[in-house]
C-alpha atoms as a PDB file:
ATOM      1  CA  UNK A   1       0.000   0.000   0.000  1.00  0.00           C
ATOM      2  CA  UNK A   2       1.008   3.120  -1.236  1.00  0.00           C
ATOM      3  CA  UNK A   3       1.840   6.064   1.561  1.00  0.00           C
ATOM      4  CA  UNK A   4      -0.389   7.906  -0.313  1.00  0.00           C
ATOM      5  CA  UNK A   5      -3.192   5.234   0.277  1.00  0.00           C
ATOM      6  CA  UNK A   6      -2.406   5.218   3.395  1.00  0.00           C
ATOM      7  CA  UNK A   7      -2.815   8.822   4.800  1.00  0.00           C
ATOM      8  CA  UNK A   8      -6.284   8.907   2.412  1.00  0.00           C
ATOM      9  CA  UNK A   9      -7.414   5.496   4.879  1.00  0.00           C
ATOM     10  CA  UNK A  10      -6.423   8.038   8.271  1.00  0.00           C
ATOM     11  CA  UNK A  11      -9.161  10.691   6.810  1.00  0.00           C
ATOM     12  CA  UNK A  12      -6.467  13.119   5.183  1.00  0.00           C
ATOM     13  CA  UNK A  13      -7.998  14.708   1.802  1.00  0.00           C
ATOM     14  CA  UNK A  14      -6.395  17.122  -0.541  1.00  0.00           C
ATOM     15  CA  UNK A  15      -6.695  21.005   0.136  1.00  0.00           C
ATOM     16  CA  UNK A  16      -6.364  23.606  -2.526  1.00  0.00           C
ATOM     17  CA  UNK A  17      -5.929  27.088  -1.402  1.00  0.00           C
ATOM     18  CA  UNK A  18      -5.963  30.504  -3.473  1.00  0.00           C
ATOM     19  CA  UNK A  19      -3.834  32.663  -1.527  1.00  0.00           C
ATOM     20  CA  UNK A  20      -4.134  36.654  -2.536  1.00  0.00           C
ATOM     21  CA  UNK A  21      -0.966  38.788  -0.981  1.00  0.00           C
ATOM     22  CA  UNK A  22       0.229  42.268  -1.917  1.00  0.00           C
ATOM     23  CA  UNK A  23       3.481  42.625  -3.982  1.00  0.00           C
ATOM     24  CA  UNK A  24       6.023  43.903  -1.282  1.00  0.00           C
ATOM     25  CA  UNK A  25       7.410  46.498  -3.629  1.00  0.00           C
ATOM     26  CA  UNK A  26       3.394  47.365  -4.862  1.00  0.00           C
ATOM     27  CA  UNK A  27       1.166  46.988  -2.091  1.00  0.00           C
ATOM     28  CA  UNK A  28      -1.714  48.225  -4.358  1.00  0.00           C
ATOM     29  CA  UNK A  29      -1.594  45.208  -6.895  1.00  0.00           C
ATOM     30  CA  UNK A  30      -2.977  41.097  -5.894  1.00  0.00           C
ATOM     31  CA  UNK A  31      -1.065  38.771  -6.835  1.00  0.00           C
ATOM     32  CA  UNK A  32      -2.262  34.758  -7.373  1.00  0.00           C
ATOM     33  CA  UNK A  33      -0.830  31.861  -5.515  1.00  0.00           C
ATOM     34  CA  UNK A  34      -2.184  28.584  -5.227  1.00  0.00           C
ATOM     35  CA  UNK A  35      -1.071  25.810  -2.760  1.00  0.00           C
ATOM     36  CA  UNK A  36      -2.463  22.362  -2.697  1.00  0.00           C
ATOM     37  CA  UNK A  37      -1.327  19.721   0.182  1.00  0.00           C
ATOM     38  CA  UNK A  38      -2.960  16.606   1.725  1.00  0.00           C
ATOM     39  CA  UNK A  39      -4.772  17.766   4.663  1.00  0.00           C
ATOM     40  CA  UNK A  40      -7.237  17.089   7.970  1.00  0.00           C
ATOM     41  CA  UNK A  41     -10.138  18.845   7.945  1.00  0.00           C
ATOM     42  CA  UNK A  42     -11.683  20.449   9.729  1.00  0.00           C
ATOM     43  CA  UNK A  43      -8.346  21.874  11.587  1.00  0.00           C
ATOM     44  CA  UNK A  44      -6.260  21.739   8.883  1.00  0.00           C
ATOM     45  CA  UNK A  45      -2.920  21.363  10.510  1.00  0.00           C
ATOM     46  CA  UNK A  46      -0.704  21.506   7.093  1.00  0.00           C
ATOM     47  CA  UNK A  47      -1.976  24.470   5.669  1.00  0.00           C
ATOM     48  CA  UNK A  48      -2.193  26.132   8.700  1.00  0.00           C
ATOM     49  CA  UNK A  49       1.609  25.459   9.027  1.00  0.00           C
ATOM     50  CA  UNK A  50       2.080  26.812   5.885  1.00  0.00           C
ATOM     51  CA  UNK A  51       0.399  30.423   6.260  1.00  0.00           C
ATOM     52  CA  UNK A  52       2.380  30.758   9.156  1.00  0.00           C
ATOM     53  CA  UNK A  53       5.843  30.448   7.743  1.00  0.00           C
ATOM     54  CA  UNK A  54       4.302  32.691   5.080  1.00  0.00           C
ATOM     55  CA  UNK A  55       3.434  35.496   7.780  1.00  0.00           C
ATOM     56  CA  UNK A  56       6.999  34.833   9.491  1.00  0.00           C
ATOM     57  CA  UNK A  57       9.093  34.106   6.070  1.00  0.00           C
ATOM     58  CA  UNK A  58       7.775  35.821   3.460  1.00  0.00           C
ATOM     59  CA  UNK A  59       7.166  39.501   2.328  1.00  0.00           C
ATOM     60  CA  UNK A  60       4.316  39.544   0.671  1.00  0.00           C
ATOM     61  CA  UNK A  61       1.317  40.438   3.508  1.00  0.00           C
ATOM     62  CA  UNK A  62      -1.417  37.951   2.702  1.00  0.00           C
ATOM     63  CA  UNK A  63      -4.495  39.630   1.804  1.00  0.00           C
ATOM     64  CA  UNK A  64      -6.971  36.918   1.674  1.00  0.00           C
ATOM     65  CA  UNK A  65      -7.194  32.714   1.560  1.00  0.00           C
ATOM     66  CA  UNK A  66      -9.899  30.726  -0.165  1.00  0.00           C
ATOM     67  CA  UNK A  67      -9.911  26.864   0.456  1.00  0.00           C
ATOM     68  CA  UNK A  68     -11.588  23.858  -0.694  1.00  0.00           C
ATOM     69  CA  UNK A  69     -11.464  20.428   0.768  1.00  0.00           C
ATOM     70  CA  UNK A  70     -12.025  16.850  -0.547  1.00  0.00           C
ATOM     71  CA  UNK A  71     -11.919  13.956   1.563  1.00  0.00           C
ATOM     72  CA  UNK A  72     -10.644  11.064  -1.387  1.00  0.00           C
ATOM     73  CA  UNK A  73     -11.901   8.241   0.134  1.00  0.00           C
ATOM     74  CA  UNK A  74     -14.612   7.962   1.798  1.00  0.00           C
ATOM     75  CA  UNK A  75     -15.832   5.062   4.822  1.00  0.00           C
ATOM     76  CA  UNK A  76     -18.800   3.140   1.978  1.00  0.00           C
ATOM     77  CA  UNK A  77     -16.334   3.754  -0.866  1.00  0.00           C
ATOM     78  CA  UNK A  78     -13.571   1.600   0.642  1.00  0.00           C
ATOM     79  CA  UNK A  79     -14.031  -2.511   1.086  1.00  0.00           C
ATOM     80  CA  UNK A  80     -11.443  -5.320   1.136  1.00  0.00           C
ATOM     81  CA  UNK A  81     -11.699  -8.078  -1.328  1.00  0.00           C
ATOM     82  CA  UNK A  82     -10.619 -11.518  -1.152  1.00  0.00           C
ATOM     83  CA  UNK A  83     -10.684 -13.360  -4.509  1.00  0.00           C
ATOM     84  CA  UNK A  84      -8.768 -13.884  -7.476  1.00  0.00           C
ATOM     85  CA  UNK A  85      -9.658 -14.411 -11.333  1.00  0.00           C
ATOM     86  CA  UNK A  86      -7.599 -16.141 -13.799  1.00  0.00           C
ATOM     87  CA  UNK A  87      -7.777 -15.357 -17.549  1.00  0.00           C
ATOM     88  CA  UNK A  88      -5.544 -17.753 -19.535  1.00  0.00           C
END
């Protein structure tokens, strides 16, 4: 099982978030980044993480963040299977 698989199984989804910040050197003009992470909702620990070494790190002031969250898997999409088919 991938790690991948794995974290989806714990109840991690994948977050997307459109972050708006000023340009440092031209606080009147947006500019566009988008960040996208697997994440727990509804405390989202990762992306929380990451706007706060934005705040301390970086120089662009964030303006605004939009987020959307989708949980991949969810508890009646996921069953084990015991069987096997040969063709040939």
């Amino acid at each position: 099982m991938t790690a991948d698989m794995e974290m989806m199984l714990k109840g991690y989804g994948i977050t997307t978030a459109q972050i708006l910040y000023r340009m440092p050197d031209h606080p009147s003009l947006l500019q566009t980044f988008l960040w996208q992470h697997y994440d727990l909702a509804p405390d989202f620990p990762e992306m929380n993480t990451f706007l706060q070494f934005w705040q301390e790190k970086l120089d662009g002031p964030l303006h605004s963040v939009r987020y959307v969250h989708r949980k991949l898997i969810a508890a009646g999409e996921w069953r084990a299977l015991k069987g096997e088919f040969i063709l040939h």
